[in-house]
Protein backbone atom coordinates (compact mmCIF):
# COMPACT_ATOMS: atom_id res chain seq x y z
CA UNK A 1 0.00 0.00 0.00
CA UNK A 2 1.12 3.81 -1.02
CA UNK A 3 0.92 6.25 1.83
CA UNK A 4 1.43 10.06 1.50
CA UNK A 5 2.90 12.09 4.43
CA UNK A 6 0.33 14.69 5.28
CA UNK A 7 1.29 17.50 7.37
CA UNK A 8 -1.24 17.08 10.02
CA UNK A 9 0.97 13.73 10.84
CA UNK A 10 4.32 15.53 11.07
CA UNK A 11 5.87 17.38 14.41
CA UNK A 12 7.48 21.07 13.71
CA UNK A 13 10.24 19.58 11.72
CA UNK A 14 7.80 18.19 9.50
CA UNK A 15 8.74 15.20 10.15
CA UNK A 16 6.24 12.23 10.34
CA UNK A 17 5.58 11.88 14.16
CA UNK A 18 6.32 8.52 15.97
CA UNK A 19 2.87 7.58 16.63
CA UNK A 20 1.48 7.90 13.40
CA UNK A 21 3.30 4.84 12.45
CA UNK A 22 1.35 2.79 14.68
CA UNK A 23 -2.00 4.30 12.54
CA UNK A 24 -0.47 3.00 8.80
CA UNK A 25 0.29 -0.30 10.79
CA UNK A 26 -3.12 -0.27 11.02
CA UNK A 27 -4.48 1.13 7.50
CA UNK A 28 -2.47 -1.48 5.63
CA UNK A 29 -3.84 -4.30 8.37
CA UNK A 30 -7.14 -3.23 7.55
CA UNK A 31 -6.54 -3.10 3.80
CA UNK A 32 -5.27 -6.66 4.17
CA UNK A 33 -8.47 -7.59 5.65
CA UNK A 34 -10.72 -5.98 3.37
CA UNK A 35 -8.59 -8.05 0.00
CA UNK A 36 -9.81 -11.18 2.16
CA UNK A 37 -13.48 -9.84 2.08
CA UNK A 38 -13.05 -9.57 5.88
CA UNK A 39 -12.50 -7.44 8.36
CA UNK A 40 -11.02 -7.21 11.71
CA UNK A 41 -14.44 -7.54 12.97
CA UNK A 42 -17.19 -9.84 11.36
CA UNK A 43 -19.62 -11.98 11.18
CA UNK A 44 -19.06 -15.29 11.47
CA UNK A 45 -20.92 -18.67 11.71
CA UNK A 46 -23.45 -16.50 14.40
CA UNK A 47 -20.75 -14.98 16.48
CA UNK A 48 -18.86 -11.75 15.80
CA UNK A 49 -14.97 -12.69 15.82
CA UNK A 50 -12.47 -9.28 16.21
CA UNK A 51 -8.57 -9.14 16.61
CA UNK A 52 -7.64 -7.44 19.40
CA UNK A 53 -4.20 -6.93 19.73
CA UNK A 54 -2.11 -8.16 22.57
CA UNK A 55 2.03 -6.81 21.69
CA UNK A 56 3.00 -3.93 18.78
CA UNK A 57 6.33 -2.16 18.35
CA UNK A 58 8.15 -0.36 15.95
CA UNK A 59 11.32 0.17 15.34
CA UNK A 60 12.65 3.27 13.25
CA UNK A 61 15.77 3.34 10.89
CA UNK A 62 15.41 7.07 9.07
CA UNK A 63 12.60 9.69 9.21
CA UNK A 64 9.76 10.61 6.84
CA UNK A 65 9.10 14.02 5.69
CA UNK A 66 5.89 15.86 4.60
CA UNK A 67 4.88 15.21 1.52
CA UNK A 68 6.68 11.90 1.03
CA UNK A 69 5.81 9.25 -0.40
CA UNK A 70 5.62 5.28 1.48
CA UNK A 71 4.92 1.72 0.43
CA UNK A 72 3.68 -0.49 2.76
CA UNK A 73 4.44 -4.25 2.71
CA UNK A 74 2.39 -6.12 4.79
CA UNK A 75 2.79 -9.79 5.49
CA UNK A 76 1.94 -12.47 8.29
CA UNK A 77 5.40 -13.78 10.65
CA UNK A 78 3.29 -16.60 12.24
CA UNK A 79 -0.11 -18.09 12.55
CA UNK A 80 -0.71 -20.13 15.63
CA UNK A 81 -3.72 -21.52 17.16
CA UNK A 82 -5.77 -18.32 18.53
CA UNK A 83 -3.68 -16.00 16.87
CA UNK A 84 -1.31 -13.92 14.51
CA UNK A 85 1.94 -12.04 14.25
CA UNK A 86 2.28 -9.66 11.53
CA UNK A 87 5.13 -7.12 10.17
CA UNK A 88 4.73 -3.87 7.70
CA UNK A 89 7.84 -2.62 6.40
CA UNK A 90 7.85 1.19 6.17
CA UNK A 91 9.97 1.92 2.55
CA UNK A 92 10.60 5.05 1.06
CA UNK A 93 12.30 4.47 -2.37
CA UNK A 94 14.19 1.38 -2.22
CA UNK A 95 15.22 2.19 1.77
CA UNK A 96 13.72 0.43 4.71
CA UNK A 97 12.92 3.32 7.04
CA UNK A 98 10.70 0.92 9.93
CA UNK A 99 9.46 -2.09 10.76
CA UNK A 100 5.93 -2.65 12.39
CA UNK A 101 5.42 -5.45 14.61
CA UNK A 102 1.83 -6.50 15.93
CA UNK A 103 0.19 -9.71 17.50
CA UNK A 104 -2.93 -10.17 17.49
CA UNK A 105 -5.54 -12.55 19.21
CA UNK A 106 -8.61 -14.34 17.37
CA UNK A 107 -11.41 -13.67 19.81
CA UNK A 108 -15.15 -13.91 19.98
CA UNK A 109 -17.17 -10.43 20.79
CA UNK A 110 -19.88 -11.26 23.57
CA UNK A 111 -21.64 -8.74 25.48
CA UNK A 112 -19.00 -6.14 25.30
CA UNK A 113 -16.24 -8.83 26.51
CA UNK A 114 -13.52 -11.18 24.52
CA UNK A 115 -12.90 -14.65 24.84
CA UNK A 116 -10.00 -16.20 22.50
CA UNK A 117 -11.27 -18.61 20.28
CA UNK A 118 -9.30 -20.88 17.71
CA UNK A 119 -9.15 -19.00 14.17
CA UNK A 120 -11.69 -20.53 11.90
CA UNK A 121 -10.66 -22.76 9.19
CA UNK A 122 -12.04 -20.97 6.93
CA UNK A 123 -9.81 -17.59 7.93
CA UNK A 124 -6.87 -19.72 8.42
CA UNK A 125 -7.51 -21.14 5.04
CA UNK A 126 -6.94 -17.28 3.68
CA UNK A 127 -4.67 -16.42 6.04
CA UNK A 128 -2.00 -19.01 5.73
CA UNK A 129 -1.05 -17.89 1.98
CA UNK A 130 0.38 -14.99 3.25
CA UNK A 131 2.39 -16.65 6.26
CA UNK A 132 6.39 -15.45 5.32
């Protein structure tokens, strides 16, 4: 996925502030989802499954400006039972500039409450193409 620097996301220096990375990380997860036709919270089989996440870091090797331009690259590190480890790698140009890490935990939305659940075949059955 392309993503433009906008100034609203930069400190005074224009650069591209720390936390914002954390919000791509999340654009291109969702993006991900939605090429599945899913999301990180649907239906399913009666119950509404969602993907909280339990661990994220990020780790940051050169800034971004205002105004640049970033590609994305999104891919699963590990599918277990109940849950998934993904990376996006922050590139500008042909340099890696960060590297996204998030874990997330198949659960099942009751009442306002989680409770992890094995992923469902039929996710795990999309998901596992894209396991690097």
């Amino acid at each position: 996925m392309s993503r433009r620097v906008q100034f609203a996301e930069t400190d005074a220096a224009g650069v591209l502030h720390f936390s914002n990375y954390y919000r791509y990380m999340e654009e291109v997860e969702h993006a991900f989802w939605r090429s599945l036709g899913l999301s990180v919270i649907h239906n399913h089989s009666d119950t509404v499954i969602s993907w909280p996440r339990v661990a994220t870091s990020c780790e940051y090797f050169a800034p971004a400006y205002f105004e640049e331009e970033l590609v994305l690259h999104f891919g699963i590190s590990s599918l277990g039972e109940s849950s998934l480890s993904y990376e996006v790698v922050f590139q500008r140009g042909e340099g890696r500039i960060a590297l996204g890490k998030t874990t997330a935990v198949c659960c099942m939305m009751e009442g306002g409450t989680f409770r992890a659940v094995r992923v469902p075949d039929t996710i795990r059955s999309k998901l596992a193409d894209f396991v690097t």
